[in-house]
Protein backbone atom coordinates (compact mmCIF):
# COMPACT_ATOMS: atom_id res chain seq x y z
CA UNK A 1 150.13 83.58 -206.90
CA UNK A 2 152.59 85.97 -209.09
CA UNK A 3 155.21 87.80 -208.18
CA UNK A 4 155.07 91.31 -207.49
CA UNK A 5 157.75 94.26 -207.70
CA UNK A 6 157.60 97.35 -204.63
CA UNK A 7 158.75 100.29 -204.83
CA UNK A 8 161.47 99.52 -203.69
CA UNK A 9 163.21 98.06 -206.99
CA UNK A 10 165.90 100.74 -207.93
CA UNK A 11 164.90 100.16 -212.00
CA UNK A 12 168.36 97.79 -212.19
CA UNK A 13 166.93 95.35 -214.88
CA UNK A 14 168.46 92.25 -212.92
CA UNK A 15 165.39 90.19 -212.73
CA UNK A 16 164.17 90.97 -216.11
CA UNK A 17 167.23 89.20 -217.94
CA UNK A 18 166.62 85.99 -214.98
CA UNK A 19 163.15 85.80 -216.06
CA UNK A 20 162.35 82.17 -218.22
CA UNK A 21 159.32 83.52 -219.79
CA UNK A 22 159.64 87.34 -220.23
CA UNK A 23 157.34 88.08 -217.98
CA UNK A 24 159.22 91.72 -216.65
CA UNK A 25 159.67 94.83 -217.93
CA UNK A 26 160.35 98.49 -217.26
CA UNK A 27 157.16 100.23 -215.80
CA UNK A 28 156.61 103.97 -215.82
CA UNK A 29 158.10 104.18 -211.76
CA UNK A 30 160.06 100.63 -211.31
CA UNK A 31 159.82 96.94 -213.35
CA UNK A 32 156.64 95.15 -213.89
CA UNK A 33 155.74 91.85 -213.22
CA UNK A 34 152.75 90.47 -215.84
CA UNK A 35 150.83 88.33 -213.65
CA UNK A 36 149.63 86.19 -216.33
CA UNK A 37 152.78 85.34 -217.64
CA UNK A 38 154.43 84.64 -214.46
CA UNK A 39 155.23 81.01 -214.09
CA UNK A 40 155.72 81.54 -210.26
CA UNK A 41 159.44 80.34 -210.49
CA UNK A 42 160.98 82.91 -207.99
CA UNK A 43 164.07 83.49 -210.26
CA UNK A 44 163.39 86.89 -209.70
CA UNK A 45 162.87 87.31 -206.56
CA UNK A 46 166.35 85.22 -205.82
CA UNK A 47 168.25 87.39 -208.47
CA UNK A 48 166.91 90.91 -206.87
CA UNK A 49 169.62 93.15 -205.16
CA UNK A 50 167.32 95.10 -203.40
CA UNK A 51 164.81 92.39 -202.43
CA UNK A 52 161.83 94.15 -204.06
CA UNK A 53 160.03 90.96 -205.54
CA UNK A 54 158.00 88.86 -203.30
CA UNK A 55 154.98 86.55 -203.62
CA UNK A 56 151.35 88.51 -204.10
């Protein structure tokens, strides 16, 4: 199950620069999370200021 981003992310780029396989990157509204290159890690989701990542 990947990790997703709500709209609540404020666009801060902290979990893209935690991510171990590049799997983030700016959307058009917030950062995306490519669900086929997530590895499931949580890095992210740990690293978020806002708490906007969670499991799918």
């Amino acid at each position: 199950m990947a990790y997703v981003i709500s709209d609540d992310c404020v666009s801060c780029g902290t979990c893209e620069g935690e991510c171990p396989v590049g799997a983030i990157s700016q959307g058009e509204e917030h950062y995306e999370i490519n669900a086929d290159e997530c590895i499931e890690c949580g890095t992210c989701a740990a690293a978020c200021p806002t708490e906007a990542i969670s499991a799918e």
